[in-house]
Protein backbone atom coordinates (compact mmCIF):
# COMPACT_ATOMS: atom_id res chain seq x y z
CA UNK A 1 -16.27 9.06 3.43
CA UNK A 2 -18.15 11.58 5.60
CA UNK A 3 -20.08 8.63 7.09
CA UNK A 4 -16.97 7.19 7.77
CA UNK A 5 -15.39 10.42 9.44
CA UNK A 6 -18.32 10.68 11.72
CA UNK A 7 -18.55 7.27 12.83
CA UNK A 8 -14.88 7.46 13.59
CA UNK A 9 -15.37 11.39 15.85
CA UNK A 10 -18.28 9.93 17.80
CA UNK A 11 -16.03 7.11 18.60
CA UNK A 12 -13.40 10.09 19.90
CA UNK A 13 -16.05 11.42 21.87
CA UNK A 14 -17.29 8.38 23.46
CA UNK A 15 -14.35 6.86 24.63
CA UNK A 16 -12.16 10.07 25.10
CA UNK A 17 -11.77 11.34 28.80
CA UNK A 18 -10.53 13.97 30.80
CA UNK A 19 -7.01 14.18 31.38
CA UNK A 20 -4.41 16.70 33.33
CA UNK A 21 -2.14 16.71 29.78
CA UNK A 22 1.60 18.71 29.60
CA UNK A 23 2.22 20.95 27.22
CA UNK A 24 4.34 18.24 24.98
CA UNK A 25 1.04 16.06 25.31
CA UNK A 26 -0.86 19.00 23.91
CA UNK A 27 1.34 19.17 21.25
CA UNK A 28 -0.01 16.15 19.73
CA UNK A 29 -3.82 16.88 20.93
CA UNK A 30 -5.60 18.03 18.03
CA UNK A 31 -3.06 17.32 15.42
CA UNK A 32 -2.75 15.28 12.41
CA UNK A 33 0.43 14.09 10.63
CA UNK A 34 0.95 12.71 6.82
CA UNK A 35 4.01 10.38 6.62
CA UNK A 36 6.50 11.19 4.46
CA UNK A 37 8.50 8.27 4.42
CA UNK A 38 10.03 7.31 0.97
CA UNK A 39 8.08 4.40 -1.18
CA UNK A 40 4.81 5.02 1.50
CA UNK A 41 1.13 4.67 0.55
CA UNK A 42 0.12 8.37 -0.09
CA UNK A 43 -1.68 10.57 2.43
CA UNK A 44 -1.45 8.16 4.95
CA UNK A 45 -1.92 9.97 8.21
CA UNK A 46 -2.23 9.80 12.06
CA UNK A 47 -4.08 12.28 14.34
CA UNK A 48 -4.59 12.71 17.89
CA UNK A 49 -7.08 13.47 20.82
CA UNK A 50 -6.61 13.10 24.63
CA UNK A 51 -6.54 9.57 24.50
CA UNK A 52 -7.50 8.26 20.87
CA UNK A 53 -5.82 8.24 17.87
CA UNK A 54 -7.10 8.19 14.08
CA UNK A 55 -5.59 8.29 11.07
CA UNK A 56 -6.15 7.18 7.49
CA UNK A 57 -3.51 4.17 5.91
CA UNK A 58 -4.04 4.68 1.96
CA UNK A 59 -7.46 2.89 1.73
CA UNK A 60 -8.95 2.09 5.15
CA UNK A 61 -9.50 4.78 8.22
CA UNK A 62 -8.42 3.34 11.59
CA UNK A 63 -8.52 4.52 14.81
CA UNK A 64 -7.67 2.95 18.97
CA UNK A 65 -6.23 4.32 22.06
CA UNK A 66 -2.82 5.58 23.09
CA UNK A 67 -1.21 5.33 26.43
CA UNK A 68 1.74 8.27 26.60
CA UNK A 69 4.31 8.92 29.19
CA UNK A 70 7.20 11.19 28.45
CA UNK A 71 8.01 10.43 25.46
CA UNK A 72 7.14 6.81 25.38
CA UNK A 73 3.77 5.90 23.43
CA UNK A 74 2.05 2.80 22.71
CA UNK A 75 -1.05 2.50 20.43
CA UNK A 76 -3.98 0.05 21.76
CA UNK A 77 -7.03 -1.40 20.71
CA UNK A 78 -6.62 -0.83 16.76
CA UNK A 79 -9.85 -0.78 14.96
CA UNK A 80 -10.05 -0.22 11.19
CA UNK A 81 -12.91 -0.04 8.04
CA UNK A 82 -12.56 -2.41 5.94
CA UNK A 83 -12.44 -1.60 2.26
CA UNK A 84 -10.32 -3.49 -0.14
CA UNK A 85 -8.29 -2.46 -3.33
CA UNK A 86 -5.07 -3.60 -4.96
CA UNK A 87 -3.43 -6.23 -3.70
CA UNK A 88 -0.08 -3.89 -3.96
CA UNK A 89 -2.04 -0.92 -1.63
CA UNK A 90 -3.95 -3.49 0.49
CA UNK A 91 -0.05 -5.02 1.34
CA UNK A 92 1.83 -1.70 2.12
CA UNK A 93 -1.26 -0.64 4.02
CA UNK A 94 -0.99 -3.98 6.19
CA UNK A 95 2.91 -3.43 7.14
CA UNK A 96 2.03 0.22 8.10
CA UNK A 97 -0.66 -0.96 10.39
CA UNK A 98 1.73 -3.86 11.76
CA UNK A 99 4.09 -0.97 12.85
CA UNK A 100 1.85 1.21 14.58
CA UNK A 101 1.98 -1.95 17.21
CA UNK A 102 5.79 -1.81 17.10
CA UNK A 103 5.76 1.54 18.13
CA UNK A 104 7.66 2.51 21.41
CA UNK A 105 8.26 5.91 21.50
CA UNK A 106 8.42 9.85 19.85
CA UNK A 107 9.89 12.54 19.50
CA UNK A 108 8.30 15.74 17.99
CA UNK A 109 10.48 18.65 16.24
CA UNK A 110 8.99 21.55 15.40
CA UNK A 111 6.21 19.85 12.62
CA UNK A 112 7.76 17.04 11.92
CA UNK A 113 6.97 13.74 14.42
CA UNK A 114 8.97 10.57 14.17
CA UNK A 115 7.36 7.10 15.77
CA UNK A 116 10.28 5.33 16.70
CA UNK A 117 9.64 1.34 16.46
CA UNK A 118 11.13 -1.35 18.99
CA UNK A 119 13.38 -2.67 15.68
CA UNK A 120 15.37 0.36 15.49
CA UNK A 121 13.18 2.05 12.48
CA UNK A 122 10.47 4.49 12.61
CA UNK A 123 8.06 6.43 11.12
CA UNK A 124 8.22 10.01 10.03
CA UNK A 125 4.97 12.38 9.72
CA UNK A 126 5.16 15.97 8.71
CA UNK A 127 2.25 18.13 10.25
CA UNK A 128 -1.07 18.84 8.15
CA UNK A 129 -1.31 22.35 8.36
CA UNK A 130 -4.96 22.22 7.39
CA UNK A 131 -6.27 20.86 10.09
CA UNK A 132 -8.45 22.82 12.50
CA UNK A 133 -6.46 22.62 15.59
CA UNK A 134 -9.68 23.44 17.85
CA UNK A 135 -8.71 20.99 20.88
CA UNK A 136 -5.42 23.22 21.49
């Protein structure tokens, strides 16, 4: 799993760049979310850097690049491990990956951030406090 984690920050540092952020932007810069939607694969979660965006969807990491303006957000280039497990997990971890492409904008209330997709649904992440928030 550390492996994993590793592989996945040297992609962040590779293809992350400089940017002129706002402070909403920053916001989301060194952050990680768990959803908390009902009936969800636990611990799923999403995290952010300038440009890049990681996250773990119950048995696979993933990770791409996200284009933000206001609050609209789109998330490109989706890579992902590739580790299998029950047909039941493997299945809700699919559809949550599907959305992340249906994803057209945020909004972000005090800890809690809500991806709002182009069917009229969205996703809702609560803040992990324990991350180290050292890109703030």
């Amino acid at each position: 799993m550390k492996k994993i984690l590793g592989i996945l920050l040297m992609f962040t540092v590779l293809f992350g760049g400089c940017s002129s952020l706002t402070t909403k932007s920053r916001r989301l810069v060194g952050r990680e979310y768990i959803l908390i939607q009902e009936n969800s694969i636990p611990n799923v979660l999403i995290g952010f850097d300038d440009h890049n965006f990681y996250g773990f969807s119950g048995l696979n990491n993933y990770f791409g690049r996200y284009e933000k303006k206001g609050n609209r957000i789109k998330f490109e280039k989706l890579g992902a491990t590739l580790m299998a497990g029950s047909d039941k997990v493997m299945k809700m971890e699919s559809e949550y990956l599907e959305k992340l492409d249906l994803v057209q904008s945020f909004t972000l209330e005090d800890d809690v951030l809500t991806l709002n997709l182009k069917d009229g649904s969205n996703l809702k992440f609560k803040e992990n406090k324990m991350v180290d928030k050292k890109l703030k």
